[in-house]
PDB file of N, CA and C in Angstrom:
ATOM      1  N   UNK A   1       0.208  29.042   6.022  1.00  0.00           N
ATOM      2  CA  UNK A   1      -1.021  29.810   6.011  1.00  0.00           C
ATOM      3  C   UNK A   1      -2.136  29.057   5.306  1.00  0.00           C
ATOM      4  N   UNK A   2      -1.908  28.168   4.287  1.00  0.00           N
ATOM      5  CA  UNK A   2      -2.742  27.448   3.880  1.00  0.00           C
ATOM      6  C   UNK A   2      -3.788  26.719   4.432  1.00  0.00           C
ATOM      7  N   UNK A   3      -3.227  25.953   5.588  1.00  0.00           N
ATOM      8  CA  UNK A   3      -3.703  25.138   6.438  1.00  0.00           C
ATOM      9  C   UNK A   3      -5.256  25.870   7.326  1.00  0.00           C
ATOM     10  N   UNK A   4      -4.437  27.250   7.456  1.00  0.00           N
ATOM     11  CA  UNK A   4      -5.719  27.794   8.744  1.00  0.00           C
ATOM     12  C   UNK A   4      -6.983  28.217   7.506  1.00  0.00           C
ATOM     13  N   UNK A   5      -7.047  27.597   6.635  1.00  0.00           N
ATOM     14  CA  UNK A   5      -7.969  28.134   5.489  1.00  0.00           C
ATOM     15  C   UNK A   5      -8.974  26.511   5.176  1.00  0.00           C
ATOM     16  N   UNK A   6      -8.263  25.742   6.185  1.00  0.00           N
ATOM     17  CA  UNK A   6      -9.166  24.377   6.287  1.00  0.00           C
ATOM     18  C   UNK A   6      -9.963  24.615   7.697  1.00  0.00           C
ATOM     19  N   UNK A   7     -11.170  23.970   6.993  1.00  0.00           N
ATOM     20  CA  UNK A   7     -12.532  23.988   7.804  1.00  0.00           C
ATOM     21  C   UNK A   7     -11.673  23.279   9.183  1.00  0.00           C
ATOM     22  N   UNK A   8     -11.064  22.430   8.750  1.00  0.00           N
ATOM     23  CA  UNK A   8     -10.784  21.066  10.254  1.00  0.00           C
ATOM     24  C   UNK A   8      -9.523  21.903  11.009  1.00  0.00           C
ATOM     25  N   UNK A   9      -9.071  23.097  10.771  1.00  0.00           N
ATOM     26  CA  UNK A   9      -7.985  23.632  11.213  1.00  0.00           C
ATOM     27  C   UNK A   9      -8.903  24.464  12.678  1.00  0.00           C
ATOM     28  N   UNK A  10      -9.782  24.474  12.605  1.00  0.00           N
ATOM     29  CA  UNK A  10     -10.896  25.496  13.605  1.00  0.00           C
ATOM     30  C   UNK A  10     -11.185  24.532  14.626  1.00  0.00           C
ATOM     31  N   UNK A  11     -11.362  23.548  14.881  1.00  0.00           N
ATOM     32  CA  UNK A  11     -11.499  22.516  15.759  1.00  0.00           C
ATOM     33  C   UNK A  11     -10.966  21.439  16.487  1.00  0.00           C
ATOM     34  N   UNK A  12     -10.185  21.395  17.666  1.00  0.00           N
ATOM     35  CA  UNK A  12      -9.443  20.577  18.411  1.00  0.00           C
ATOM     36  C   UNK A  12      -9.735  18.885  17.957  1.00  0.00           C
ATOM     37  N   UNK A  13     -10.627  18.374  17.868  1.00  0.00           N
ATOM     38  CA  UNK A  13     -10.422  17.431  16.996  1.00  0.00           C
ATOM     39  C   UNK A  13      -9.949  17.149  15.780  1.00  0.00           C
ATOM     40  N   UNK A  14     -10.535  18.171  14.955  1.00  0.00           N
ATOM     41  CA  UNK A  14     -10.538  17.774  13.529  1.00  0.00           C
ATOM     42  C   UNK A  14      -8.744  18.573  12.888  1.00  0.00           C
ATOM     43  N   UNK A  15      -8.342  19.077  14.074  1.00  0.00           N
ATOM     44  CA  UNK A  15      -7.029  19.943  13.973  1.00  0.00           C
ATOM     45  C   UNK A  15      -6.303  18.629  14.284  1.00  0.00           C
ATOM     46  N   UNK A  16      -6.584  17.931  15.763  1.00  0.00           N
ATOM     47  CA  UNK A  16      -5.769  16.589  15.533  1.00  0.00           C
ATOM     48  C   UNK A  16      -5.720  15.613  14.702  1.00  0.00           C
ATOM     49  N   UNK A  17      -6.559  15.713  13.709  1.00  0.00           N
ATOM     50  CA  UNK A  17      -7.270  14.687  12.909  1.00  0.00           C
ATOM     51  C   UNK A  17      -6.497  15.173  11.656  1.00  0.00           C
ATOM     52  N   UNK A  18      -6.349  16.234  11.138  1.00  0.00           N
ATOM     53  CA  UNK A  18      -5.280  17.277  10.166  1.00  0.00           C
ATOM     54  C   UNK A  18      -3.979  16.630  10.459  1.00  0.00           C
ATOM     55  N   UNK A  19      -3.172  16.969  11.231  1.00  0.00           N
ATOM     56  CA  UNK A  19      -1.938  17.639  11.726  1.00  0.00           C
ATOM     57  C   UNK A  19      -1.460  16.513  12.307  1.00  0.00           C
ATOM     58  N   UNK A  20      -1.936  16.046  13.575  1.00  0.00           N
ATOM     59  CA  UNK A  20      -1.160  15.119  14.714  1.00  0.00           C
ATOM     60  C   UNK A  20      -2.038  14.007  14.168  1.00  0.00           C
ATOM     61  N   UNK A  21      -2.418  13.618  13.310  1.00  0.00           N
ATOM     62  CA  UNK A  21      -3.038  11.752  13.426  1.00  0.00           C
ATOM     63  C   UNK A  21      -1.842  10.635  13.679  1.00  0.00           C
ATOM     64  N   UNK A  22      -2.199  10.160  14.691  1.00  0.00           N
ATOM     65  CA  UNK A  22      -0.987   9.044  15.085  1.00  0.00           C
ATOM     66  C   UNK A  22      -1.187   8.021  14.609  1.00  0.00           C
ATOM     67  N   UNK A  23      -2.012   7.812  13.149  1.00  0.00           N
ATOM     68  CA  UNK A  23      -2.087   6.918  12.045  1.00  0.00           C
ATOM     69  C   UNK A  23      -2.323   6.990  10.943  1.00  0.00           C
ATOM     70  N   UNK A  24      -1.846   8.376  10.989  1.00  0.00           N
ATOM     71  CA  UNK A  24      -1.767   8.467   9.600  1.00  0.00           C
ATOM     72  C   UNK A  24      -1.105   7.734   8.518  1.00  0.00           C
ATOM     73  N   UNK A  25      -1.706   7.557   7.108  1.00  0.00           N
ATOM     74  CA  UNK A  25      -0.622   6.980   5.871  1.00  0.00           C
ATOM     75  C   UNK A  25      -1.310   7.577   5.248  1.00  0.00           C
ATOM     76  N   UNK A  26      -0.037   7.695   3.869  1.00  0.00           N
ATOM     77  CA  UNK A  26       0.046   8.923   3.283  1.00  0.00           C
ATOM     78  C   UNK A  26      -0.375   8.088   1.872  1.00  0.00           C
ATOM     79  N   UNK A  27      -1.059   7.648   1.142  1.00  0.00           N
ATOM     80  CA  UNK A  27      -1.325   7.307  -0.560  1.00  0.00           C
ATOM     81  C   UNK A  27      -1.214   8.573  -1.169  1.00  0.00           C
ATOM     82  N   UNK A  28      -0.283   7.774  -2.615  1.00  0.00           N
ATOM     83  CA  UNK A  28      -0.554   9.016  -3.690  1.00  0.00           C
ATOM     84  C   UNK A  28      -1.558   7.774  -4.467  1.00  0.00           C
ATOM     85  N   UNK A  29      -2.013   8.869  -5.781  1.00  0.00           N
ATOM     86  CA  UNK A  29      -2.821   8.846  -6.455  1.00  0.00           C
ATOM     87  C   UNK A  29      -1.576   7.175  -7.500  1.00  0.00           C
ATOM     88  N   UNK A  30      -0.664   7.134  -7.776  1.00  0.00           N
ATOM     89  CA  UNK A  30       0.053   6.218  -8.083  1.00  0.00           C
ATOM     90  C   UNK A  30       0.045   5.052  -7.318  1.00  0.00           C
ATOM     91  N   UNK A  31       0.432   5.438  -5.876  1.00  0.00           N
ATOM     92  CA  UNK A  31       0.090   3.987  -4.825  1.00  0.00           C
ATOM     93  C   UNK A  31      -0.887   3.708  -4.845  1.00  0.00           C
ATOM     94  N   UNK A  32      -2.565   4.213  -5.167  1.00  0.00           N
ATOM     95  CA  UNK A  32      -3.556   3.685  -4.991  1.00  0.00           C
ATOM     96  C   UNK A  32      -3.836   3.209  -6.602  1.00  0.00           C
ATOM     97  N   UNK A  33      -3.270   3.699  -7.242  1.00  0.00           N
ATOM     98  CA  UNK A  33      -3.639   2.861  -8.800  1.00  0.00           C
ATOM     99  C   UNK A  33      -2.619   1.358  -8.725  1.00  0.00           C
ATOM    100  N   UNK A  34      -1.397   1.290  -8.162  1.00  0.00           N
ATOM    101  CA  UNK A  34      -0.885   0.183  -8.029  1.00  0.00           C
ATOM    102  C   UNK A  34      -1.742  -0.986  -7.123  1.00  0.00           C
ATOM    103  N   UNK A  35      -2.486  -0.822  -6.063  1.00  0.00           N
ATOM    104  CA  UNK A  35      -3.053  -1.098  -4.997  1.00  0.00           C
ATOM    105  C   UNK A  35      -4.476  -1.871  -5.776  1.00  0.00           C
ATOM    106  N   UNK A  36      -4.590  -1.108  -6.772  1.00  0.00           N
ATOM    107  CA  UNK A  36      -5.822  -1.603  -7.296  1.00  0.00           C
ATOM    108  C   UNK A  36      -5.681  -2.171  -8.087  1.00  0.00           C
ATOM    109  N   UNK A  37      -4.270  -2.572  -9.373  1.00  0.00           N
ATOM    110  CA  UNK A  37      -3.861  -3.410 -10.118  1.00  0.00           C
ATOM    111  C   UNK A  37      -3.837  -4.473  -9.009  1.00  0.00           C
ATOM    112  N   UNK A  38      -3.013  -4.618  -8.279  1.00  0.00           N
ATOM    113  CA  UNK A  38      -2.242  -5.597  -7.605  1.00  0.00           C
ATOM    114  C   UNK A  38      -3.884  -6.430  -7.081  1.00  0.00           C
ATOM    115  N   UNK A  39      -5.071  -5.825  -6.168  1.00  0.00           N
ATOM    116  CA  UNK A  39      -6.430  -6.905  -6.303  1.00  0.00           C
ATOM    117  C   UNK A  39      -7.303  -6.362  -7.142  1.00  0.00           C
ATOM    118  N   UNK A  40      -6.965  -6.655  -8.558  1.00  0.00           N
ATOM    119  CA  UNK A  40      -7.806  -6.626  -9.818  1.00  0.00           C
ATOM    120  C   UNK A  40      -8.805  -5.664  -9.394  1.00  0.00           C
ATOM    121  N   UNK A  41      -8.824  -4.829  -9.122  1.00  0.00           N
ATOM    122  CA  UNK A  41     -10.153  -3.738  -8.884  1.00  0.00           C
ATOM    123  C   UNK A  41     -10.137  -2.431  -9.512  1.00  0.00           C
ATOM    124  N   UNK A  42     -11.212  -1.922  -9.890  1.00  0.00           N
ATOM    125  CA  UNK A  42     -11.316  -0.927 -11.029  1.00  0.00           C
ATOM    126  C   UNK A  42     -11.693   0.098 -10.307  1.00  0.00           C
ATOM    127  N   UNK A  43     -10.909   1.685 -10.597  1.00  0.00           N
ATOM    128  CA  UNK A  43     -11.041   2.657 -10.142  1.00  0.00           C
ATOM    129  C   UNK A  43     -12.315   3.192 -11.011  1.00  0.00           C
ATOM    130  N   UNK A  44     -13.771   3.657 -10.044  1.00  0.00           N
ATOM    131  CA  UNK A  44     -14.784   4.106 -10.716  1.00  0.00           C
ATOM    132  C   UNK A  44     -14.568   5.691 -11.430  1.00  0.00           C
ATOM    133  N   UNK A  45     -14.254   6.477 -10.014  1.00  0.00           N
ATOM    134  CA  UNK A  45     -14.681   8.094 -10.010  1.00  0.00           C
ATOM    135  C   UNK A  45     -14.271   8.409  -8.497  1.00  0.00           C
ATOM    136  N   UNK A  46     -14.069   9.550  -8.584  1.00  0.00           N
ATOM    137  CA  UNK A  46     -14.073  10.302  -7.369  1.00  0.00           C
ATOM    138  C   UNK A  46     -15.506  10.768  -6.842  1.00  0.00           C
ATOM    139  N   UNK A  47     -15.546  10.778  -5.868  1.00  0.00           N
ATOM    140  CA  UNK A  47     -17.046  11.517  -5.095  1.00  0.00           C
ATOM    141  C   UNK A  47     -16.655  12.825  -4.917  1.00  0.00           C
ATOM    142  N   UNK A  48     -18.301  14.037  -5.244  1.00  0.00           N
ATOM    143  CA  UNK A  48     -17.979  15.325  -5.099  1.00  0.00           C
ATOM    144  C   UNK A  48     -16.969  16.181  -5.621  1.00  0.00           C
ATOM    145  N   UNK A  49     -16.043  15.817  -6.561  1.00  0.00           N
ATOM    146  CA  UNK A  49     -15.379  16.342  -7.482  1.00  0.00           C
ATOM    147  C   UNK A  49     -16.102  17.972  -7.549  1.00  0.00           C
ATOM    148  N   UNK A  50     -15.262  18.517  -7.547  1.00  0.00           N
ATOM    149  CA  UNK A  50     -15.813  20.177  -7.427  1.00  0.00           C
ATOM    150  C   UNK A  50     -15.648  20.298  -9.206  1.00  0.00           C
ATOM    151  N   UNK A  51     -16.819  20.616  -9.445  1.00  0.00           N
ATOM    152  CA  UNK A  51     -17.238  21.446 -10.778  1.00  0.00           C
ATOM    153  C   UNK A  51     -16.238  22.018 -11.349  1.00  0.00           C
ATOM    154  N   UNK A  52     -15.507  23.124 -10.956  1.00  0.00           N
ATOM    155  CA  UNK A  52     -14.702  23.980 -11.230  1.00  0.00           C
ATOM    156  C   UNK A  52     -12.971  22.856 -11.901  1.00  0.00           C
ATOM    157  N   UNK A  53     -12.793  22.297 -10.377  1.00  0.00           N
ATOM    158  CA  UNK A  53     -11.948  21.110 -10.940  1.00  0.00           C
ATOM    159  C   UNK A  53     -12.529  20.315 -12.172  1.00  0.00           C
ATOM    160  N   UNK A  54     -13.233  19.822 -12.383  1.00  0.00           N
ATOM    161  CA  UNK A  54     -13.635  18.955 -13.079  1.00  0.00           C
ATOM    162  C   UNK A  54     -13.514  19.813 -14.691  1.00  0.00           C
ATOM    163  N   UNK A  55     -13.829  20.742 -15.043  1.00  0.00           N
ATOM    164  CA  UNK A  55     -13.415  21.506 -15.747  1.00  0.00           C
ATOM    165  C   UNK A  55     -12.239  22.013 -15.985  1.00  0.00           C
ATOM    166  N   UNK A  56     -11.203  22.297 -15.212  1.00  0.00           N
ATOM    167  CA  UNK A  56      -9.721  22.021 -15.767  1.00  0.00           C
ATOM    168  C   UNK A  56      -8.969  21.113 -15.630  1.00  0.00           C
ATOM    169  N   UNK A  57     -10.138  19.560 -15.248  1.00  0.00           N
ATOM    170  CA  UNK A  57      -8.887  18.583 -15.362  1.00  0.00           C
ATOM    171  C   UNK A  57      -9.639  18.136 -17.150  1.00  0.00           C
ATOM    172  N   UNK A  58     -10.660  18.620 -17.419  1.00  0.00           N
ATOM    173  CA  UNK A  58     -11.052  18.098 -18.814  1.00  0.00           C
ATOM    174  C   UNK A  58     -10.171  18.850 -20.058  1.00  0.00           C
ATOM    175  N   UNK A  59     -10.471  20.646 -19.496  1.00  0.00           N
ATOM    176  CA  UNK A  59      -9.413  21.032 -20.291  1.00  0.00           C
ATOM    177  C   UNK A  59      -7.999  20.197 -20.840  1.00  0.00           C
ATOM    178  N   UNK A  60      -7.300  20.020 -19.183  1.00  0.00           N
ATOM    179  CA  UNK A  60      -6.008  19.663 -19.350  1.00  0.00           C
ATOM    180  C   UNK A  60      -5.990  18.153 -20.149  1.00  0.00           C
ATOM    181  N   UNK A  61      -7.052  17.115 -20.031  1.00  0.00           N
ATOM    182  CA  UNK A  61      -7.190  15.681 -20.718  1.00  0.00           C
ATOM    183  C   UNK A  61      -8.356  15.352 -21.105  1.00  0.00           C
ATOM    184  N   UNK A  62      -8.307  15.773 -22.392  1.00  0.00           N
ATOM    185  CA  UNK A  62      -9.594  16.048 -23.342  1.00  0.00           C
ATOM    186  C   UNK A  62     -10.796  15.037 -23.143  1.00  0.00           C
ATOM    187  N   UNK A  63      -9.304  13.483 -23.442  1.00  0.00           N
ATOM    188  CA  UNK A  63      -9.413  12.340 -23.889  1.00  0.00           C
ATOM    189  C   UNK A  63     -10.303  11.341 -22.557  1.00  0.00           C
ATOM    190  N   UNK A  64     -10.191  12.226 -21.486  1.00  0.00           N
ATOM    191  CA  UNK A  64     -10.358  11.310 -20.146  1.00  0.00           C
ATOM    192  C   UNK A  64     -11.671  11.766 -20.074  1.00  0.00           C
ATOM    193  N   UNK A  65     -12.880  11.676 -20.919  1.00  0.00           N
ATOM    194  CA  UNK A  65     -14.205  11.835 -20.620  1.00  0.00           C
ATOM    195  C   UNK A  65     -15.301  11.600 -19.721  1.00  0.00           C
ATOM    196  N   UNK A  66     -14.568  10.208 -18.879  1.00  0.00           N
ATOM    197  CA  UNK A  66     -15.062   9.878 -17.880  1.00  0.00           C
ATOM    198  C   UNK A  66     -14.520   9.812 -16.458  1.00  0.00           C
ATOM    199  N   UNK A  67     -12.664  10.558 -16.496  1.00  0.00           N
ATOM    200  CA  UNK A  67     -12.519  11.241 -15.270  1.00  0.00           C
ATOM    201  C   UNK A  67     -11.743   9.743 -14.774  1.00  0.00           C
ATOM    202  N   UNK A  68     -11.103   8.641 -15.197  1.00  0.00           N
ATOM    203  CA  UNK A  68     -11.453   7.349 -14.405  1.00  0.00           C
ATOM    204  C   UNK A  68      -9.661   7.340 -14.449  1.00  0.00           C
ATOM    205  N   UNK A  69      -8.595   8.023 -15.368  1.00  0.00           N
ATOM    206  CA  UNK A  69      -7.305   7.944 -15.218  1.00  0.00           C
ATOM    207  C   UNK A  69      -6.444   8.043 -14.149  1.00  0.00           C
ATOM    208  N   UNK A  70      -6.203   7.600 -13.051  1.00  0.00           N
ATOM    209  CA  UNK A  70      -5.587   7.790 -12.141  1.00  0.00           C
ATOM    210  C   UNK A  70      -4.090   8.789 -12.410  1.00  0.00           C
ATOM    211  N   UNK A  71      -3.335   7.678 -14.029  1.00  0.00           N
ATOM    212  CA  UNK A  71      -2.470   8.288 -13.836  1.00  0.00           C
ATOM    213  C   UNK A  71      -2.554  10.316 -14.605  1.00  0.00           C
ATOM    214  N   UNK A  72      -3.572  10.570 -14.886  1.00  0.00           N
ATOM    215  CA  UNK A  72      -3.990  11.528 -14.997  1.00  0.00           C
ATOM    216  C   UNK A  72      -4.301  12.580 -13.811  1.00  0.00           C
ATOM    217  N   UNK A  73      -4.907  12.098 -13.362  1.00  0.00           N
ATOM    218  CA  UNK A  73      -5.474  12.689 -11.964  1.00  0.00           C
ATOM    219  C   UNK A  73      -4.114  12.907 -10.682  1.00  0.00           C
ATOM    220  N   UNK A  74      -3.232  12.125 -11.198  1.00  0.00           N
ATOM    221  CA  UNK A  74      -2.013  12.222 -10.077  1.00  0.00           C
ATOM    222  C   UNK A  74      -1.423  13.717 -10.775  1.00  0.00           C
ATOM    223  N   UNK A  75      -1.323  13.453 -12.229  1.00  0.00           N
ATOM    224  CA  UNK A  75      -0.440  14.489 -12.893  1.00  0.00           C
ATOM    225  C   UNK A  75      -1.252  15.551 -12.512  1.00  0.00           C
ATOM    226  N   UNK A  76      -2.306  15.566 -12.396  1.00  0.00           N
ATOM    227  CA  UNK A  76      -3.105  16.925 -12.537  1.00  0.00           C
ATOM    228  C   UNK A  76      -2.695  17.319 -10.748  1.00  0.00           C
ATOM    229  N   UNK A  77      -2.820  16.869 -10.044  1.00  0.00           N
ATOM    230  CA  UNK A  77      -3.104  17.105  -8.532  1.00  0.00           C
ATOM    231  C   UNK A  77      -1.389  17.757  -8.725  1.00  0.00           C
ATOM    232  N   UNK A  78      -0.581  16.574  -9.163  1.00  0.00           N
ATOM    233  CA  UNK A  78       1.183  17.854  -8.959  1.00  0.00           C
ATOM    234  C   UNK A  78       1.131  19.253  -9.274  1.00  0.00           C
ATOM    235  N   UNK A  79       0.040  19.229 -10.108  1.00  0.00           N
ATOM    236  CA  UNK A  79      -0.464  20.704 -10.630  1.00  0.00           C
ATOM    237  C   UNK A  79      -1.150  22.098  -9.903  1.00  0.00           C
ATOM    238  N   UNK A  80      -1.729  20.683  -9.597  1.00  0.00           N
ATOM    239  CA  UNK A  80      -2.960  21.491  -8.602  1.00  0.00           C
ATOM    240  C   UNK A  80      -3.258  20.828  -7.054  1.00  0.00           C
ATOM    241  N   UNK A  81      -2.397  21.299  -6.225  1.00  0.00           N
ATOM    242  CA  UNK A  81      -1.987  20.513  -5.170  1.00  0.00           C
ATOM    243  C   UNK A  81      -2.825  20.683  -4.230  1.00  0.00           C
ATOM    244  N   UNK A  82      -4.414  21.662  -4.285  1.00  0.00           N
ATOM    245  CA  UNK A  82      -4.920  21.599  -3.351  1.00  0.00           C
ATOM    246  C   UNK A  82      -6.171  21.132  -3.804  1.00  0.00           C
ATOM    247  N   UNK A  83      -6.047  20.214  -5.002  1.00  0.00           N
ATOM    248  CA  UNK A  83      -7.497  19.632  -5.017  1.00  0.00           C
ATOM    249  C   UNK A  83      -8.016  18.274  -4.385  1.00  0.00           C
ATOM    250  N   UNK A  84      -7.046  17.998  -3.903  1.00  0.00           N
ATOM    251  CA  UNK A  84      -7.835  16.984  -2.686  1.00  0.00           C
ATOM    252  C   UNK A  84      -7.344  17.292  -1.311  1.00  0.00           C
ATOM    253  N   UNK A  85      -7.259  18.504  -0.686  1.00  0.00           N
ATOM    254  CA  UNK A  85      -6.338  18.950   0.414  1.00  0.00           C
ATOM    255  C   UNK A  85      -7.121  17.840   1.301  1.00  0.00           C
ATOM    256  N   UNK A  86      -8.388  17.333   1.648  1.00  0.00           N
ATOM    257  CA  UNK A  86      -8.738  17.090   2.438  1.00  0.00           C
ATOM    258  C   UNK A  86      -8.647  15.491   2.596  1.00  0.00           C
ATOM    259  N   UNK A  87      -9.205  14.572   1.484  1.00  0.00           N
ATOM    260  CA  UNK A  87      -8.599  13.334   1.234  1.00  0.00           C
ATOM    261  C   UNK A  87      -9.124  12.152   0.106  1.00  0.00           C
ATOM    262  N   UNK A  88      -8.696  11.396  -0.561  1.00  0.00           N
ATOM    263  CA  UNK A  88      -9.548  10.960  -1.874  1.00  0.00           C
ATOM    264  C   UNK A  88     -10.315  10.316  -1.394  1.00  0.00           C
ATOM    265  N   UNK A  89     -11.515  10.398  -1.853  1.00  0.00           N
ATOM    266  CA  UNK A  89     -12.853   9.794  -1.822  1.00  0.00           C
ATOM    267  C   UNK A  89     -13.363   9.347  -3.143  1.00  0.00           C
ATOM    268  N   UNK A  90     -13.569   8.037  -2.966  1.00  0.00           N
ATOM    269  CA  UNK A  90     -13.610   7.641  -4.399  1.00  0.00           C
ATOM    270  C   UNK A  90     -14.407   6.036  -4.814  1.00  0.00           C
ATOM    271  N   UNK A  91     -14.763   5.176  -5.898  1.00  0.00           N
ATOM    272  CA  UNK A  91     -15.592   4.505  -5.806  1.00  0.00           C
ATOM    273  C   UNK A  91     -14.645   3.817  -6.408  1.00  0.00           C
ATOM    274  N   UNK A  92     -14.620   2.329  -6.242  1.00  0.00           N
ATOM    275  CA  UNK A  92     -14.066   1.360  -7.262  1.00  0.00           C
ATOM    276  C   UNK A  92     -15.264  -0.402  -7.239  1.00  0.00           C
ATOM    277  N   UNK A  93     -14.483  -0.920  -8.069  1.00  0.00           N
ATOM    278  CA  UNK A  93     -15.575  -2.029  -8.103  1.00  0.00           C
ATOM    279  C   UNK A  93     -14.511  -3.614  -8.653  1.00  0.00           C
ATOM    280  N   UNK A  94     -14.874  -4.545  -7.994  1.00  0.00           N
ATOM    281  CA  UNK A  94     -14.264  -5.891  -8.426  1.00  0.00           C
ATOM    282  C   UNK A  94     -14.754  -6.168  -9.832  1.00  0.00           C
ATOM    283  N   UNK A  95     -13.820  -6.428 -10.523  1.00  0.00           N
ATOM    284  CA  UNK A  95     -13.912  -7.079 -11.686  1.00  0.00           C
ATOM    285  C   UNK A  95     -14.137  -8.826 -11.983  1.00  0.00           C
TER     286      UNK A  95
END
């Protein structure tokens, strides 16, 4: 039931684009922090971070003031499993 509560669940494309992508790959928040050790590149921020999130991932990690912990952000998402239902969007930069 979750699913029909996504915008892309209403539309024959964006339902194939959900559900049936015949290329899909799947990153966690761990594979993409390894991904970014492995070519020296620095995770900035997420884009559009919803307010509301952003406020109980500060609650939950006081210390992460600028939001940039991956391995934080993985722990938090096991938590809260529908805060990126749709997909990470995010900034990084070469060092």
């Amino acid at each position: 039931q979750k699913i029909t509560k996504s915008k892309n669940f209403y539309t024959i494309s964006s339902l194939r684009d959900l559900i049936f992508h015949t290329k899909e790959h799947r990153f966690t928040l761990p594979l993409i922090a390894k991904i970014l050790s492995d070519f020296n590149l620095t995770f900035i921020g997420f884009s559009n971070i919803n307010p509301l999130v952003k406020r109980k991932f500060s609650a939950k990690f006081p210390k992460d003031k600028t939001f940039t912990s991956l391995k934080n952000w993985g722990e938090f998402e096991d938590q809260n499993t529908d805060t990126f239902s749709n997909m990470y969007n995010f900034w990084i930069k070469k060092e």
